[in-house]
PDB file of N, CA and C in Angstrom:
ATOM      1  N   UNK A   1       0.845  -1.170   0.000  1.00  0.00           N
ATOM      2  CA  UNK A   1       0.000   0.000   0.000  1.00  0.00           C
ATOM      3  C   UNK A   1       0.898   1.243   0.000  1.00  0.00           C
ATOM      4  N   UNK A   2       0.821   2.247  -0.922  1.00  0.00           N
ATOM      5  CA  UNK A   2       1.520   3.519  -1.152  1.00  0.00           C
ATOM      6  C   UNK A   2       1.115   4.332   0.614  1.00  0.00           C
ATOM      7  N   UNK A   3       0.026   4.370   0.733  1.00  0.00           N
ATOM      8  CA  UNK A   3       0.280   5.313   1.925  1.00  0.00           C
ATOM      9  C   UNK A   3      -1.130   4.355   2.797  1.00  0.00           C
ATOM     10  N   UNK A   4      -1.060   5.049   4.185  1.00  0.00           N
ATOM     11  CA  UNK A   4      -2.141   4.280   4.820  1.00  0.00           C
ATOM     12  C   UNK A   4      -3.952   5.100   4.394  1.00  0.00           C
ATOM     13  N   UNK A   5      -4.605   3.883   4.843  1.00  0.00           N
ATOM     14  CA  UNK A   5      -5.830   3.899   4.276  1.00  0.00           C
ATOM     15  C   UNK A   5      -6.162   5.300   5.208  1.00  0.00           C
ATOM     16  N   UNK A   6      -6.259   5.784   6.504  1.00  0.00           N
ATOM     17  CA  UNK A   6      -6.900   6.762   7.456  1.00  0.00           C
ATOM     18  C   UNK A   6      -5.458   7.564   7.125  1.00  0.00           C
ATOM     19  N   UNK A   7      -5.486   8.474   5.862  1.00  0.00           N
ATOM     20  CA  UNK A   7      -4.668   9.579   5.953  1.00  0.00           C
ATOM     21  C   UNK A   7      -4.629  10.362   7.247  1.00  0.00           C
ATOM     22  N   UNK A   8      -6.111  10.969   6.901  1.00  0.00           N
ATOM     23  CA  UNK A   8      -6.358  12.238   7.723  1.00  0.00           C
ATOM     24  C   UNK A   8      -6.083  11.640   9.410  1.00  0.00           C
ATOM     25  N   UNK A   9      -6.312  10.832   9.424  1.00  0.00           N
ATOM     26  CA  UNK A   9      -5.802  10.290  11.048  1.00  0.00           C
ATOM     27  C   UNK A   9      -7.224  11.270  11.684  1.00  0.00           C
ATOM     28  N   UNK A  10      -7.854  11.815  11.601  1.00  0.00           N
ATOM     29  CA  UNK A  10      -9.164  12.518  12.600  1.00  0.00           C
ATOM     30  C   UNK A  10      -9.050  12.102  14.232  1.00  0.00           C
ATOM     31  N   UNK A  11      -8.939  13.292  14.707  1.00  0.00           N
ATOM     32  CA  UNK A  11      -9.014  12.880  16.267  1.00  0.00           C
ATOM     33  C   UNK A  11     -10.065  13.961  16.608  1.00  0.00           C
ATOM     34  N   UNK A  12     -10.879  13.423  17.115  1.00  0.00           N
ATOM     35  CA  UNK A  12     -12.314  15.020  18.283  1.00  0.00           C
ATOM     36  C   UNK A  12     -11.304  15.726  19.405  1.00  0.00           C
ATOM     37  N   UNK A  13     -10.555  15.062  19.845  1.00  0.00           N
ATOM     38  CA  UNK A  13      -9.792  15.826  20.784  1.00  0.00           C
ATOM     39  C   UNK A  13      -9.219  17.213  20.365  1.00  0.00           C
ATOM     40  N   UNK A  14      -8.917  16.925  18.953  1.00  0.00           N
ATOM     41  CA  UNK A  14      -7.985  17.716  18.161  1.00  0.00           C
ATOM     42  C   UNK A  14      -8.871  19.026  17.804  1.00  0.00           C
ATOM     43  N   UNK A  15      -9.594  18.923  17.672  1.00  0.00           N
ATOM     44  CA  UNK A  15     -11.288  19.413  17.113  1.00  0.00           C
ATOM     45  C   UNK A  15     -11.525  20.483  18.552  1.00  0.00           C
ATOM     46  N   UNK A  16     -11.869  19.537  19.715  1.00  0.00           N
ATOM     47  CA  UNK A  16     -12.491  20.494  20.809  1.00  0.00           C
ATOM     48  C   UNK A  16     -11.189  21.213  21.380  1.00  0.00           C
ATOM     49  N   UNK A  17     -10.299  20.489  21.662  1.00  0.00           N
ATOM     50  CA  UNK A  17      -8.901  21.515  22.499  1.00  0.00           C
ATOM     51  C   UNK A  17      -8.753  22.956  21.637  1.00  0.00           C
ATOM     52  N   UNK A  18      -9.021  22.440  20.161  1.00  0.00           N
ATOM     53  CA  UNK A  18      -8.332  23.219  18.885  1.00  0.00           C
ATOM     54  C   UNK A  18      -9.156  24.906  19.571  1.00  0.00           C
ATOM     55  N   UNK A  19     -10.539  23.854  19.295  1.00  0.00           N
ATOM     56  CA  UNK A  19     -11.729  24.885  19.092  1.00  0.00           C
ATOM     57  C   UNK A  19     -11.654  26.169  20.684  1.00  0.00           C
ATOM     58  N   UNK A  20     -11.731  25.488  21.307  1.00  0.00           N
ATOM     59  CA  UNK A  20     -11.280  25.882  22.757  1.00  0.00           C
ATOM     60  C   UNK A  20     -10.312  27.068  22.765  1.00  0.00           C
ATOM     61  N   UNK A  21      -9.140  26.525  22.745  1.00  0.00           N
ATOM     62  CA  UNK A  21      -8.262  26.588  22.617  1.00  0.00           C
ATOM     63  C   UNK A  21      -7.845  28.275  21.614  1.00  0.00           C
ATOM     64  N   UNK A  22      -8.647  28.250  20.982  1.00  0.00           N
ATOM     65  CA  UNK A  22      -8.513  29.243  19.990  1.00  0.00           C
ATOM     66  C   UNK A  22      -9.480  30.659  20.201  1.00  0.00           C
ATOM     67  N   UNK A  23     -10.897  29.695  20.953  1.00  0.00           N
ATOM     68  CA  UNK A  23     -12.052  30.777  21.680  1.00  0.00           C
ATOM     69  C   UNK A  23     -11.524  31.878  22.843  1.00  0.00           C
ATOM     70  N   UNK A  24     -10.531  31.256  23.633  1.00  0.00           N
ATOM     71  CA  UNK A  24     -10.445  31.785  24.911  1.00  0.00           C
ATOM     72  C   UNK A  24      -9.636  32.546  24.781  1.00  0.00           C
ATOM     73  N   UNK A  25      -8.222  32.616  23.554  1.00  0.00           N
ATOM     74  CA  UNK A  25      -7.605  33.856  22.868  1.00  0.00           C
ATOM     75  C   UNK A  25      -8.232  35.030  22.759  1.00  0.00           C
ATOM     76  N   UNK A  26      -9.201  34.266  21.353  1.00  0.00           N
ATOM     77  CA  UNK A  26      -9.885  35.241  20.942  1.00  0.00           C
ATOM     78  C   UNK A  26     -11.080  36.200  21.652  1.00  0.00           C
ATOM     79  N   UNK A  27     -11.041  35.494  22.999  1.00  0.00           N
ATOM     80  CA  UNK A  27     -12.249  36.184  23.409  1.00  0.00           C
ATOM     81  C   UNK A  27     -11.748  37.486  24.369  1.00  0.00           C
ATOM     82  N   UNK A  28     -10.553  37.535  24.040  1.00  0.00           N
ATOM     83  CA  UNK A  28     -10.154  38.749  25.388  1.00  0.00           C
ATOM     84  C   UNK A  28     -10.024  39.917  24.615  1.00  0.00           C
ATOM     85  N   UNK A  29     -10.267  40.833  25.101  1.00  0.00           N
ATOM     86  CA  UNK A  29     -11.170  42.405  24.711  1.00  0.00           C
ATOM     87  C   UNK A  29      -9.294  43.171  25.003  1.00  0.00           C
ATOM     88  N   UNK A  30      -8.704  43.135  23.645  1.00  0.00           N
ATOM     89  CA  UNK A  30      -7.538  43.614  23.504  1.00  0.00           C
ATOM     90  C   UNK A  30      -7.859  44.389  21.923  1.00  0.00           C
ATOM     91  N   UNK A  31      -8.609  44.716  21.256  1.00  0.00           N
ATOM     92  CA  UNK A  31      -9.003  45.594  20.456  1.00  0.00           C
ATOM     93  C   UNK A  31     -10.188  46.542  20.582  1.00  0.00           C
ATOM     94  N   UNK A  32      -9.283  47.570  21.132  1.00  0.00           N
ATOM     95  CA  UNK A  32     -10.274  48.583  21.645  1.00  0.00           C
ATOM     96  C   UNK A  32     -11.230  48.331  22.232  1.00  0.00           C
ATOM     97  N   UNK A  33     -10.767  47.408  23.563  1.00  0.00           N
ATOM     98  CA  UNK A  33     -11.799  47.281  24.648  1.00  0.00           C
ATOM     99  C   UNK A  33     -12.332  46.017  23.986  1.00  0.00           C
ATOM    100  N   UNK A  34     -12.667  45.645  22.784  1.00  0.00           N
ATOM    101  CA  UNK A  34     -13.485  44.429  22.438  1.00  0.00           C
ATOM    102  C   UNK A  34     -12.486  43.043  22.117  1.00  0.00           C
ATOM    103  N   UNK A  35     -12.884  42.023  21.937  1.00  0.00           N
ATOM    104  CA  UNK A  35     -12.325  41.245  21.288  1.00  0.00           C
ATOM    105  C   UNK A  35     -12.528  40.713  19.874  1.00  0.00           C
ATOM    106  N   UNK A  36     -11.722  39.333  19.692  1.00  0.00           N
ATOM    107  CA  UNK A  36     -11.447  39.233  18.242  1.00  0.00           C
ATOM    108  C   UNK A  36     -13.165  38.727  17.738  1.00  0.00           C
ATOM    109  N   UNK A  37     -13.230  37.951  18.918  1.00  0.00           N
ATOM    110  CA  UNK A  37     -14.719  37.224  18.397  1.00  0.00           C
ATOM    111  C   UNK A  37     -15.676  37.740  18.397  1.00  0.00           C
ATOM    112  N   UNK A  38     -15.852  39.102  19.369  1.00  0.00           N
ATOM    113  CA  UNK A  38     -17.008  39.490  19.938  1.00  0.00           C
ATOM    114  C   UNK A  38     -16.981  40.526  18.755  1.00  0.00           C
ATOM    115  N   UNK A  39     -15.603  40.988  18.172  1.00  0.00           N
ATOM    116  CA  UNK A  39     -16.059  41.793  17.022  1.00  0.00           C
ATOM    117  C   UNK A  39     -16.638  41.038  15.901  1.00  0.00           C
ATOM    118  N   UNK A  40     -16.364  39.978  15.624  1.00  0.00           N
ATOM    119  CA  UNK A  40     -16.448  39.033  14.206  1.00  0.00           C
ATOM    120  C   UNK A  40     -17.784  38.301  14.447  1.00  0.00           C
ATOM    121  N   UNK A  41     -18.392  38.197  15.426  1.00  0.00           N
ATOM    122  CA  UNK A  41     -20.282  37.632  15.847  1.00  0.00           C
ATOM    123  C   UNK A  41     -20.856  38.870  15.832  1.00  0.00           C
ATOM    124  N   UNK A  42     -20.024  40.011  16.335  1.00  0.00           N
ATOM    125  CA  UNK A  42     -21.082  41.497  15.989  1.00  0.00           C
ATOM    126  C   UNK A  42     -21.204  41.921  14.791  1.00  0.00           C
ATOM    127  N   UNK A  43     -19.993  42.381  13.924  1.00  0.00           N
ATOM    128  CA  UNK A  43     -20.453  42.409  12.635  1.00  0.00           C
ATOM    129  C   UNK A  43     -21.315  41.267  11.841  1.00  0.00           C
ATOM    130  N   UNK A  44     -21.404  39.666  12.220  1.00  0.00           N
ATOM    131  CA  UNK A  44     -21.912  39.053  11.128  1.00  0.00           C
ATOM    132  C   UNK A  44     -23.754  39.511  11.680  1.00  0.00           C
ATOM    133  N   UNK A  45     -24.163  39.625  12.974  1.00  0.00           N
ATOM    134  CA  UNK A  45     -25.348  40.419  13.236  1.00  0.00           C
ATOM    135  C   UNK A  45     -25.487  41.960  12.515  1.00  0.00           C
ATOM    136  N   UNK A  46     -24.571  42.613  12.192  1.00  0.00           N
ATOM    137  CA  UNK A  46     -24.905  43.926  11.454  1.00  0.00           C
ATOM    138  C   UNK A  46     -25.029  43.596   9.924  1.00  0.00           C
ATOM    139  N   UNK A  47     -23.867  42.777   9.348  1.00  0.00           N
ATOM    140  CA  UNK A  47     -24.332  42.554   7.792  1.00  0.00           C
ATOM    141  C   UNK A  47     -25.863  41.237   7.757  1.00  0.00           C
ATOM    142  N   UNK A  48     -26.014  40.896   8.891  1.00  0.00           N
ATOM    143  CA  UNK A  48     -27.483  39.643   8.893  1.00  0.00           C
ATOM    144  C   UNK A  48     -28.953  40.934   8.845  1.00  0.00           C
ATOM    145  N   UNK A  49     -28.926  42.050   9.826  1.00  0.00           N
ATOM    146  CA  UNK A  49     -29.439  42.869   9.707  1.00  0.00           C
ATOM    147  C   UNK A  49     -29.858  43.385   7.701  1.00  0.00           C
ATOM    148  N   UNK A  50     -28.975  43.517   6.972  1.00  0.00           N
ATOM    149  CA  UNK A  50     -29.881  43.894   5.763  1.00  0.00           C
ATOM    150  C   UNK A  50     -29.356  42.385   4.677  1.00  0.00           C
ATOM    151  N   UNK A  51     -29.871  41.367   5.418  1.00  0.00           N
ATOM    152  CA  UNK A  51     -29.568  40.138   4.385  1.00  0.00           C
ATOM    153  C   UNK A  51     -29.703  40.096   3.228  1.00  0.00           C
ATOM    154  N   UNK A  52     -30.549  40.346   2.582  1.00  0.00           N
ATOM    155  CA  UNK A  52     -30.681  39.898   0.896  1.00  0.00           C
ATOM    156  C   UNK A  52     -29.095  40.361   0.292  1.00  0.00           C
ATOM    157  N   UNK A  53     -29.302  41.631   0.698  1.00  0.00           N
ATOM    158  CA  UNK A  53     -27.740  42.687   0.412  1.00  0.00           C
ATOM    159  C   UNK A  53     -26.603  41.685   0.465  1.00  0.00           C
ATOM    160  N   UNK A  54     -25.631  41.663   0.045  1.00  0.00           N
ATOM    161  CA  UNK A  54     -24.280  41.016   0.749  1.00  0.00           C
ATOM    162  C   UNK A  54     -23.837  41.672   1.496  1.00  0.00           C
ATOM    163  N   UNK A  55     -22.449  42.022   1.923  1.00  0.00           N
ATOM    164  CA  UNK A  55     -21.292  42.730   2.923  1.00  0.00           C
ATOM    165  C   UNK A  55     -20.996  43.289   1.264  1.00  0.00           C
ATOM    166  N   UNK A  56     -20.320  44.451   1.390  1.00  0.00           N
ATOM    167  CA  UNK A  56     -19.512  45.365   0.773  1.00  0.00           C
ATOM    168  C   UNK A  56     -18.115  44.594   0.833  1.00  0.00           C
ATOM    169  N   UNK A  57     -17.243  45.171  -0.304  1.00  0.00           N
ATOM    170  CA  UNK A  57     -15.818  44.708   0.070  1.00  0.00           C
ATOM    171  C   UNK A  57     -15.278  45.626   1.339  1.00  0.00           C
ATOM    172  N   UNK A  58     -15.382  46.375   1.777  1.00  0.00           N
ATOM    173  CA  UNK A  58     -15.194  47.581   2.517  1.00  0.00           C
ATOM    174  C   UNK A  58     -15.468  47.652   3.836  1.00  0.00           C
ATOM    175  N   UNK A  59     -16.269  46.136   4.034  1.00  0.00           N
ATOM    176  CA  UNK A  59     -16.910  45.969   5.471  1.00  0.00           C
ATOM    177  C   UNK A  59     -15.894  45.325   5.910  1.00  0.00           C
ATOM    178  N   UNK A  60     -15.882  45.809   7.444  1.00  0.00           N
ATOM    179  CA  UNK A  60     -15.011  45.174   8.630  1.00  0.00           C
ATOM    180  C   UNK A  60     -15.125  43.912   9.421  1.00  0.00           C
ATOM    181  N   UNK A  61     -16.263  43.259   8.360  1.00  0.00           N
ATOM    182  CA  UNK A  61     -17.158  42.281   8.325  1.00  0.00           C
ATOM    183  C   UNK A  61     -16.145  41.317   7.486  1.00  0.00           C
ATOM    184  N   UNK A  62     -15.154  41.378   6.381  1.00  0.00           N
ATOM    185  CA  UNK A  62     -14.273  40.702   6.059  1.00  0.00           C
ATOM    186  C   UNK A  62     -13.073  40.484   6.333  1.00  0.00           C
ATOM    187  N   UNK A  63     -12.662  40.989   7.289  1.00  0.00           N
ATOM    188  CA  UNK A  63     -11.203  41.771   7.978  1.00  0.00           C
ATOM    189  C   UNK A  63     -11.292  40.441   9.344  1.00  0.00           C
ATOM    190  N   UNK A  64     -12.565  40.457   9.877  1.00  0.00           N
ATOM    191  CA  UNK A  64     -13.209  39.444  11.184  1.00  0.00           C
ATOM    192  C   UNK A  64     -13.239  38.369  11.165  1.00  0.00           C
ATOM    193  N   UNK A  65     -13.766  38.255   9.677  1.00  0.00           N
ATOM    194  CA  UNK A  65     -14.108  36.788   9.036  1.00  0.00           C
ATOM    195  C   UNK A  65     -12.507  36.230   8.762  1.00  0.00           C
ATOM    196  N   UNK A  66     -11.748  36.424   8.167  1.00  0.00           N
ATOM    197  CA  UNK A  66     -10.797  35.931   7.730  1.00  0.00           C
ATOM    198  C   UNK A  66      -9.508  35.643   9.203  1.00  0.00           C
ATOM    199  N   UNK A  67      -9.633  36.833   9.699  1.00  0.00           N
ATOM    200  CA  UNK A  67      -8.655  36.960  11.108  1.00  0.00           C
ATOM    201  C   UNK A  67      -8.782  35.991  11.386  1.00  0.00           C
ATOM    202  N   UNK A  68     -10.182  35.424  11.988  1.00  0.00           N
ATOM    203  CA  UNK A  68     -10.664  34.375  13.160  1.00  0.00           C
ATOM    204  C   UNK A  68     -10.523  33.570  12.546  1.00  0.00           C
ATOM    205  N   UNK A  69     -10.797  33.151  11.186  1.00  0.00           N
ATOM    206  CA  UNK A  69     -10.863  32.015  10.884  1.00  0.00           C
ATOM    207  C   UNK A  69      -9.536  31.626  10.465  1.00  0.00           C
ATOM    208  N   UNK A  70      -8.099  32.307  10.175  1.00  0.00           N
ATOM    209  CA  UNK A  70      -7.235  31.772  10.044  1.00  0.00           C
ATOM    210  C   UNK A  70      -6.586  31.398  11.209  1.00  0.00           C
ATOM    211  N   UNK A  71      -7.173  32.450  12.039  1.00  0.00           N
ATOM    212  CA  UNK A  71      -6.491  31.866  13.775  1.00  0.00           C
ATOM    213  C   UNK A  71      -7.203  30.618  14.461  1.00  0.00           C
ATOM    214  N   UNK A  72      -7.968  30.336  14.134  1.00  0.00           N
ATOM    215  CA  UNK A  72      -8.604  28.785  14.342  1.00  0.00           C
ATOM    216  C   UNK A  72      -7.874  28.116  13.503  1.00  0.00           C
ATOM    217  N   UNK A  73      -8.113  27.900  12.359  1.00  0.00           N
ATOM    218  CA  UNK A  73      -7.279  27.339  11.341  1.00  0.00           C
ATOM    219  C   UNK A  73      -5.649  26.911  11.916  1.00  0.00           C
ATOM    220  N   UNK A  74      -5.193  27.973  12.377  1.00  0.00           N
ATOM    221  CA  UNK A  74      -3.643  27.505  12.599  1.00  0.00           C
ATOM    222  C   UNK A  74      -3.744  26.903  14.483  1.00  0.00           C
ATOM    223  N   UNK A  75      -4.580  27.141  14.763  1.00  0.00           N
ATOM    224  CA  UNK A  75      -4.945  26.362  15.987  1.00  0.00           C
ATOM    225  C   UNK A  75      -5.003  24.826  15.612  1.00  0.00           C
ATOM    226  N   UNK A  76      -6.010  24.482  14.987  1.00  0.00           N
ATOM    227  CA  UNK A  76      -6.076  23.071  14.883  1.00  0.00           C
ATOM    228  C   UNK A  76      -5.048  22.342  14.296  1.00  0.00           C
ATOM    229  N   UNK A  77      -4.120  23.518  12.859  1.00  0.00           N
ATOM    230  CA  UNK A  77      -3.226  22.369  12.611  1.00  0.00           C
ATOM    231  C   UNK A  77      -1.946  22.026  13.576  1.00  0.00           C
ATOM    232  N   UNK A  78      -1.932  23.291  14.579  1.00  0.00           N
ATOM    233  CA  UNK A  78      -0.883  22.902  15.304  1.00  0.00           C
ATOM    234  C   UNK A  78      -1.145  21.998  16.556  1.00  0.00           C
ATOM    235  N   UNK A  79      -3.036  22.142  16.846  1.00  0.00           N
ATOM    236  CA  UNK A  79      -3.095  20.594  17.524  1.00  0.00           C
ATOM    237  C   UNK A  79      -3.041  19.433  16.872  1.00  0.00           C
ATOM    238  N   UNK A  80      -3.154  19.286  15.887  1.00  0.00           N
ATOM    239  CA  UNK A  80      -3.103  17.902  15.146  1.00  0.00           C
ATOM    240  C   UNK A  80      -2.110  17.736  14.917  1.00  0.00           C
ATOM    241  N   UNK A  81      -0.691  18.431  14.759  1.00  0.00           N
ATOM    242  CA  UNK A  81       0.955  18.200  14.796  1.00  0.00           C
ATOM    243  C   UNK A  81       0.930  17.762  16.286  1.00  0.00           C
ATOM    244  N   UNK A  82       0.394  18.560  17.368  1.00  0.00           N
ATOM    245  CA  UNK A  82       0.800  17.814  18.460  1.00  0.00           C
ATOM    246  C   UNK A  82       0.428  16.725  19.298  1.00  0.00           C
ATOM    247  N   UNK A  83      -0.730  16.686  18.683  1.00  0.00           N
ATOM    248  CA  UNK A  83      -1.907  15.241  18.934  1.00  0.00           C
ATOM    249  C   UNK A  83      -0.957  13.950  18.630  1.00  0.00           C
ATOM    250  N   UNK A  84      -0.612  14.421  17.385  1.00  0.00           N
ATOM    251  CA  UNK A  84      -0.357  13.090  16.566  1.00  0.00           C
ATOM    252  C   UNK A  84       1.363  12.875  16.981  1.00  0.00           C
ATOM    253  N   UNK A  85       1.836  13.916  16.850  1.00  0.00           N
ATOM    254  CA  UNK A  85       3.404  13.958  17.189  1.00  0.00           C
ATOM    255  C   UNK A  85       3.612  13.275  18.837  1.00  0.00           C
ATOM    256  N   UNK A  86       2.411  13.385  19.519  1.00  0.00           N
ATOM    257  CA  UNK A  86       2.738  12.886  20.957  1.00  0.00           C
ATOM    258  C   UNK A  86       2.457  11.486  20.713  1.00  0.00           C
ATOM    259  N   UNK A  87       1.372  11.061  20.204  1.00  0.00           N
ATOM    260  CA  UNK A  87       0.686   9.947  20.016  1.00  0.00           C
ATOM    261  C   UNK A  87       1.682   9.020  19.176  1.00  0.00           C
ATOM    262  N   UNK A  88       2.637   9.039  18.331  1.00  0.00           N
ATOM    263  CA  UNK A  88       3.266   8.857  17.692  1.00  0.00           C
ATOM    264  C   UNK A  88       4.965   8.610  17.570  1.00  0.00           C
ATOM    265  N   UNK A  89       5.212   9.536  18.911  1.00  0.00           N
ATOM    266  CA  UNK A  89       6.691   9.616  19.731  1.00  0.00           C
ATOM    267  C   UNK A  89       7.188  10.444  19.288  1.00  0.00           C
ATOM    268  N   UNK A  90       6.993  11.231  18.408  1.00  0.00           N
ATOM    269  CA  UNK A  90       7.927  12.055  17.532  1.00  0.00           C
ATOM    270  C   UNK A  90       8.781  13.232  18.717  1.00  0.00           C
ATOM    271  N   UNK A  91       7.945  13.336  19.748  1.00  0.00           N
ATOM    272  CA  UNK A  91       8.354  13.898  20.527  1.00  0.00           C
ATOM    273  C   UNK A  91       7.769  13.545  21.915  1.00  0.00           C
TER     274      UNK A  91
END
């Protein structure tokens, strides 16, 4: 077999620590008094406010979206390097 059948290796641990893990950052009010999340759930309530509409390129509504979600993003892959790297001996 070229490589193993469970590439992705999936762990939930990896998932909730990640998720966690990434909330309790983001939730501390170090941008102007607010935080990362509490800004990025408030704007998606201001662009939900005139729905049919989209967001503008111009909204601070894409600036939120992308932040958070790359900072989750690099949350999980660096729990799943360390999930698996412990699980595994690598270290």
């Amino acid at each position: 077999m070229c490589f193993e059948r469970d590439w992705l290796r999936k762990d939930l641990n990896v998932i909730g620590f990640g998720l966690i893990g990434w909330l309790a950052p983001s939730s501390i009010p170090a941008i102007g008094g607010k935080s990362l999340s509490g800004l990025f759930f408030e704007s998606i309530g201001t662009e939900l406010a005139h729905f049919p509409t989209p967001p503008p390129l111009t909204s601070q509504f894409w600036l939120w979206l992308v932040t958070w979600h790359l900072g989750l993003f690099i949350c999980l892959t660096f729990g799943q390097i360390g999930f698996k790297g412990r699980i595994e001996e690598y270290f």
